[in-house]
C-alpha atoms as a PDB file:
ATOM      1  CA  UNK A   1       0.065  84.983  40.269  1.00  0.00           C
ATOM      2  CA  UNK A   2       2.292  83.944  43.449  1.00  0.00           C
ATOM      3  CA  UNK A   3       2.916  85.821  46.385  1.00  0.00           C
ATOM      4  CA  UNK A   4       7.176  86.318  47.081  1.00  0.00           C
ATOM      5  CA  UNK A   5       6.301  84.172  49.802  1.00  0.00           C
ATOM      6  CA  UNK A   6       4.860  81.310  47.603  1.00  0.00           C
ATOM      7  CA  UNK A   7       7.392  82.071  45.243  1.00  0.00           C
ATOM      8  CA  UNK A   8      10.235  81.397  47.622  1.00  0.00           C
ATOM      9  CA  UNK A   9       8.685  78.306  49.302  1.00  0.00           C
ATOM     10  CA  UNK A  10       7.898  76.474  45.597  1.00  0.00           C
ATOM     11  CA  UNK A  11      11.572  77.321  45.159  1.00  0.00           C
ATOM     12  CA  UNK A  12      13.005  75.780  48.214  1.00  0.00           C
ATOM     13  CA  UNK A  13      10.499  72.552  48.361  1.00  0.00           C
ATOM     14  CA  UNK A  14      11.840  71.559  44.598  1.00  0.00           C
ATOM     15  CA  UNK A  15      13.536  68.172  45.053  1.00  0.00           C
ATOM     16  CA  UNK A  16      14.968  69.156  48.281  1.00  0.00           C
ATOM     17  CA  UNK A  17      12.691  67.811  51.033  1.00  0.00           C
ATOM     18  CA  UNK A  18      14.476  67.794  54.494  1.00  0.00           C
ATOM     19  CA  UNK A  19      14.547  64.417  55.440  1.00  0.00           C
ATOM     20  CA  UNK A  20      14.000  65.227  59.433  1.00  0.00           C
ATOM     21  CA  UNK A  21      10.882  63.897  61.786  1.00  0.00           C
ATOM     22  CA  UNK A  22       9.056  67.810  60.954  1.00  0.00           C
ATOM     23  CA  UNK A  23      10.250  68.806  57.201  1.00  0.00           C
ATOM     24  CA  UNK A  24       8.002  71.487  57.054  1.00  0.00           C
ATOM     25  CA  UNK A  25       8.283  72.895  59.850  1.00  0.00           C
ATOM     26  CA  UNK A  26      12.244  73.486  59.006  1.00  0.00           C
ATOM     27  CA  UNK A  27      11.367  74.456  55.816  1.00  0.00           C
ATOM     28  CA  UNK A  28       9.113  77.045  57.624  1.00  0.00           C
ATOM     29  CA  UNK A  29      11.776  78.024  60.073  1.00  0.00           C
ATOM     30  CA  UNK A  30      14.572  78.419  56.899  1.00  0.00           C
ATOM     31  CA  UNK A  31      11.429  80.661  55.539  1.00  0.00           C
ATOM     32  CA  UNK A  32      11.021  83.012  58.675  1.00  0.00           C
ATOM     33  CA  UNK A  33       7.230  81.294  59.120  1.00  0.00           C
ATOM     34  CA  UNK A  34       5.662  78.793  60.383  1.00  0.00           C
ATOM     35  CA  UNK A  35       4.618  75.145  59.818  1.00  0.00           C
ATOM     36  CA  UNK A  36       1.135  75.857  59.582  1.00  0.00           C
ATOM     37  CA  UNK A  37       1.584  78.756  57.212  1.00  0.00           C
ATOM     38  CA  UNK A  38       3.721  76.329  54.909  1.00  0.00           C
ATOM     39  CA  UNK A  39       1.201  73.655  54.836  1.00  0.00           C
ATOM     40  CA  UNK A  40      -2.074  75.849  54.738  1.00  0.00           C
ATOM     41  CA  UNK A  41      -0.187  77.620  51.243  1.00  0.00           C
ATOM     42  CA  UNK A  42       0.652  73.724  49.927  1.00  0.00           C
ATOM     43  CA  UNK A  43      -2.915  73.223  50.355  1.00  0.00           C
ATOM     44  CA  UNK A  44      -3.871  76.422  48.370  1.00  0.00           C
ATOM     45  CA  UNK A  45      -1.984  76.045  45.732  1.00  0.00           C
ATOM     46  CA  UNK A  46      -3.032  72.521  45.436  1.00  0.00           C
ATOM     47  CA  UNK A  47      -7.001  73.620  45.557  1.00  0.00           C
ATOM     48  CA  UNK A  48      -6.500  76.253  43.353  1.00  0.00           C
ATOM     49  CA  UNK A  49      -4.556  74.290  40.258  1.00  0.00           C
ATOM     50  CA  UNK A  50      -1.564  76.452  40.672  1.00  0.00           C
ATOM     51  CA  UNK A  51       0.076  72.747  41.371  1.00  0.00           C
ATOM     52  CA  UNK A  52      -0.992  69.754  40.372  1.00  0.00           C
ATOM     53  CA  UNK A  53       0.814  67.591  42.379  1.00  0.00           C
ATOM     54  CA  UNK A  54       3.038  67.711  45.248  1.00  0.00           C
ATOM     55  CA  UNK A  55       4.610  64.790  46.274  1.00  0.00           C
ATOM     56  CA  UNK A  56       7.585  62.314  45.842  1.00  0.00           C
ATOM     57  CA  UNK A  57       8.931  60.600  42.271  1.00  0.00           C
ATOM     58  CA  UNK A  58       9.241  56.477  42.907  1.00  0.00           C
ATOM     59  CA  UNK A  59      11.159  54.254  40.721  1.00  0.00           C
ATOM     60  CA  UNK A  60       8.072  52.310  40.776  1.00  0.00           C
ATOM     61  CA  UNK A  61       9.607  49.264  39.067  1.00  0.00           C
ATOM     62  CA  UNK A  62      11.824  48.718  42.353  1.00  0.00           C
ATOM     63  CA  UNK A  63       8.432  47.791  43.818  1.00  0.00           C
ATOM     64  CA  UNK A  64       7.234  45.643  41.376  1.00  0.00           C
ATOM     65  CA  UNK A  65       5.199  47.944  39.600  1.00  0.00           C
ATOM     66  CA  UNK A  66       5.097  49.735  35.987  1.00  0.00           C
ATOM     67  CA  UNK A  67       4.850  53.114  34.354  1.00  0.00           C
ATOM     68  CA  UNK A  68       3.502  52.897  30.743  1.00  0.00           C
ATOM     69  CA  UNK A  69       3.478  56.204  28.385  1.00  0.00           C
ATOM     70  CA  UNK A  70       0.376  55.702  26.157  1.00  0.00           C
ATOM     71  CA  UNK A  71      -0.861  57.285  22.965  1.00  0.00           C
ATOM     72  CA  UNK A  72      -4.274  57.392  21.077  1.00  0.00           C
ATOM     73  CA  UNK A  73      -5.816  58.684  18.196  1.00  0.00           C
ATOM     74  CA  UNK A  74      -9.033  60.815  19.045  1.00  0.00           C
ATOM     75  CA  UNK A  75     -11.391  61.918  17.644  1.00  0.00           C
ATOM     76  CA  UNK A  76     -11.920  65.560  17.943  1.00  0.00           C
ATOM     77  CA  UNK A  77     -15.731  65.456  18.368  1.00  0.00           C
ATOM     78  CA  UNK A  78     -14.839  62.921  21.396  1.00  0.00           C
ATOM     79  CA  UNK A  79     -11.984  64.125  22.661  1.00  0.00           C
ATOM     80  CA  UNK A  80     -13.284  65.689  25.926  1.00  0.00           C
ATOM     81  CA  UNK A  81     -15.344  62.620  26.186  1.00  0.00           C
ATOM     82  CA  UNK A  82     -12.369  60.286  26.017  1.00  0.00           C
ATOM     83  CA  UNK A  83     -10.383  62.820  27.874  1.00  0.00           C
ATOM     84  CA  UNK A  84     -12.955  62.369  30.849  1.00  0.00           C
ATOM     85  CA  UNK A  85     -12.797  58.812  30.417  1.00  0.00           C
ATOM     86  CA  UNK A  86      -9.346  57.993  30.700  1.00  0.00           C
ATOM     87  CA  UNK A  87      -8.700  60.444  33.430  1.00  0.00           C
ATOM     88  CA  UNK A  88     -11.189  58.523  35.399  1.00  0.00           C
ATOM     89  CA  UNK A  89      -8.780  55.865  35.915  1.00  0.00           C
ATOM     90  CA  UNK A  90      -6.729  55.892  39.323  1.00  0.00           C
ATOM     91  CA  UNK A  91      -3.865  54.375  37.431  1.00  0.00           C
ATOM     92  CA  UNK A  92      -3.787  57.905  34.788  1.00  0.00           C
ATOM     93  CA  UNK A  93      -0.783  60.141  36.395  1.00  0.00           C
ATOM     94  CA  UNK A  94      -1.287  62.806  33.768  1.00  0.00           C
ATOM     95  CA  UNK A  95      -2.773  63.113  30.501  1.00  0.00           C
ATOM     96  CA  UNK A  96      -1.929  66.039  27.789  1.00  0.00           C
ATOM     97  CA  UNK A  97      -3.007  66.498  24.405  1.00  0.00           C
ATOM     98  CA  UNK A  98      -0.519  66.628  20.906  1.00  0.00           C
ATOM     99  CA  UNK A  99      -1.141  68.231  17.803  1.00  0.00           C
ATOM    100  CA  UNK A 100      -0.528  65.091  15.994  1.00  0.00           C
ATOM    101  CA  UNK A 101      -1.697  62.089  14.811  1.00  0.00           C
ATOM    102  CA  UNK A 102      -1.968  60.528  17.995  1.00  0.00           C
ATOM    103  CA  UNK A 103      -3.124  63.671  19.747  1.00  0.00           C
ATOM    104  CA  UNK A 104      -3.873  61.876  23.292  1.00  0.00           C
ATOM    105  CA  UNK A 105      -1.017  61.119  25.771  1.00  0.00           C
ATOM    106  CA  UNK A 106      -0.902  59.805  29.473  1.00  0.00           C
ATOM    107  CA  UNK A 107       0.907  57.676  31.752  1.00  0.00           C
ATOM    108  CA  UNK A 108      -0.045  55.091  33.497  1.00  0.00           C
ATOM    109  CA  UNK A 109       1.828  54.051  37.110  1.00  0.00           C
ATOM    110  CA  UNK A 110       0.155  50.528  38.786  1.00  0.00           C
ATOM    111  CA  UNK A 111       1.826  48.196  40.808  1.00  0.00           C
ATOM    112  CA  UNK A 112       1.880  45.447  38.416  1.00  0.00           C
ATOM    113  CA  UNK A 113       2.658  45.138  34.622  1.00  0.00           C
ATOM    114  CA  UNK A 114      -0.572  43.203  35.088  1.00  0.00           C
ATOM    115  CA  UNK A 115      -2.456  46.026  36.571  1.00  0.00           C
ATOM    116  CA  UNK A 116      -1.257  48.028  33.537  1.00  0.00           C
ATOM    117  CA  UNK A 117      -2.560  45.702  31.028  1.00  0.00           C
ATOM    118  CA  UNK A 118      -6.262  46.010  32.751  1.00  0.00           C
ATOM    119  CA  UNK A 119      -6.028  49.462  33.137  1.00  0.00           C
ATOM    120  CA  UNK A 120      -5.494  49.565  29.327  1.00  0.00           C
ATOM    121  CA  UNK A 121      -7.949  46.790  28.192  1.00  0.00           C
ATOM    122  CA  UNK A 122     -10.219  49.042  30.341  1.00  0.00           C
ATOM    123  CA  UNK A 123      -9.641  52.149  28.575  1.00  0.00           C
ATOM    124  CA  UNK A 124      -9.948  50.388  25.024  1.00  0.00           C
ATOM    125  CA  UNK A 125     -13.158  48.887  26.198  1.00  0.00           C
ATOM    126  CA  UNK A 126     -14.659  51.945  27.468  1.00  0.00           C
ATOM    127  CA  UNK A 127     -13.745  54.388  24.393  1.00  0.00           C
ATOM    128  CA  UNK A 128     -13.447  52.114  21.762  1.00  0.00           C
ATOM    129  CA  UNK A 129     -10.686  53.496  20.746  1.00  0.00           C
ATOM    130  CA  UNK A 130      -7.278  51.290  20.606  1.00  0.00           C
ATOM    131  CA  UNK A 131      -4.288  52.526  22.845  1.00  0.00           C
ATOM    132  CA  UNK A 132      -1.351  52.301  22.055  1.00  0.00           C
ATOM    133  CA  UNK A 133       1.323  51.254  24.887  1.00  0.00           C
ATOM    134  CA  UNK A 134       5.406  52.500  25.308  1.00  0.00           C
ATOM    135  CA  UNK A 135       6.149  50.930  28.256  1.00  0.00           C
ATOM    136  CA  UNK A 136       9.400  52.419  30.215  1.00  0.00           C
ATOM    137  CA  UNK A 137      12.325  50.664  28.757  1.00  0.00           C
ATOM    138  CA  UNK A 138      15.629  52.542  30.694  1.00  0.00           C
ATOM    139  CA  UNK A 139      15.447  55.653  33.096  1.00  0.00           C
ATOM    140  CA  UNK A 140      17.162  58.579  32.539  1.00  0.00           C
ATOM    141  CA  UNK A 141      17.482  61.243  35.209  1.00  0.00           C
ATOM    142  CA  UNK A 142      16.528  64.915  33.960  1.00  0.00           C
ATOM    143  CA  UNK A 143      16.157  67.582  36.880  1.00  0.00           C
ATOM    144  CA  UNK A 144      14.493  70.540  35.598  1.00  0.00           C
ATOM    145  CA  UNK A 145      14.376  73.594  38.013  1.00  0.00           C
ATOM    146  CA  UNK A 146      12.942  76.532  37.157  1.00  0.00           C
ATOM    147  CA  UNK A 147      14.021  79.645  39.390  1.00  0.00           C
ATOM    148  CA  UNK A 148      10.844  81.684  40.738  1.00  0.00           C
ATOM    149  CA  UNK A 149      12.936  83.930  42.691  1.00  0.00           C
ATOM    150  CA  UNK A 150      16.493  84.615  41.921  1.00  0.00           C
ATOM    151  CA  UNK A 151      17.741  82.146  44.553  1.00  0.00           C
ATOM    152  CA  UNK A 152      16.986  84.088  47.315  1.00  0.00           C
ATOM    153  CA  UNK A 153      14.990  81.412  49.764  1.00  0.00           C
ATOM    154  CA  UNK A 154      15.173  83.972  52.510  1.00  0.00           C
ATOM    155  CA  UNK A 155      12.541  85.799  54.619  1.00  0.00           C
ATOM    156  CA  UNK A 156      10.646  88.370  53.706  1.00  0.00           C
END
């Protein structure tokens, strides 16, 4: 369960980074605490699973690069054994099971549409399973926020 404090600094780091030379420390300051408080609960959370991730969204194809969704139909005696497998890969941002058909999904980011087809090939090869591949066609923008606190990013 989060603290308040946790709480309130999830809340305030949610797309809305400052963009200064010491962003956590003003984030810390805004939070009546410090930088090292700030950082040391980042890293907790982190450790603990409570996030997953933190860290900035890239329009990776600017840079060259590619973001594929993927699908694959496992089966359930190997599915933790595939699941291991494909989260292996560097290239595998996330990967979340379906109650369907295809009941393996993950996305792949590389730097090159090339990289993207290895990383594939690879995964076929390795499971013997075939993947199927939905590369990003348009980008939509959806900003999903869910309160933790009320709003209230204050001390405390």
């Amino acid at each position: 369960m989060l603290s308040a404090f946790d709480a309130r600094l999830l809340e305030r780091l949610h797309g809305d980074l400052p963009l200064t030379d010491t962003p956590f420390a003003d984030v810390a300051a805004e939070l009546g605490s410090s930088e090292a408080v700030v950082l040391e609960r980042l890293q907790t959370l982190l450790a603990d699973g409570t996030l997953t991730r933190f860290g900035p969204l890239f329009q990776i194809e600017r840079a060259g690069g590619l973001f594929v969704l993927a699908a694959m139909d496992v089966p359930e005696d190997r599915y933790a054994a595939v699941t291991a497998q494909v989260n292996a890969l560097p290239e595998v941002a996330h990967n979340y099971r379906r109650e369907h058909a295809l009941n393996m999904w993950f996305v792949l980011g590389t730097e090159t549409p090339a990289a993207a087809a290895a990383a594939i090939e690879r995964i076929e090869a390795d499971t013997g399973l075939p993947v199927l591949a939905f590369p990003k066609e348009r980008e939509f923008f959806v900003e999903l926020k869910l309160p933790l606190t009320g709003g209230a990013h204050g001390a405390g």
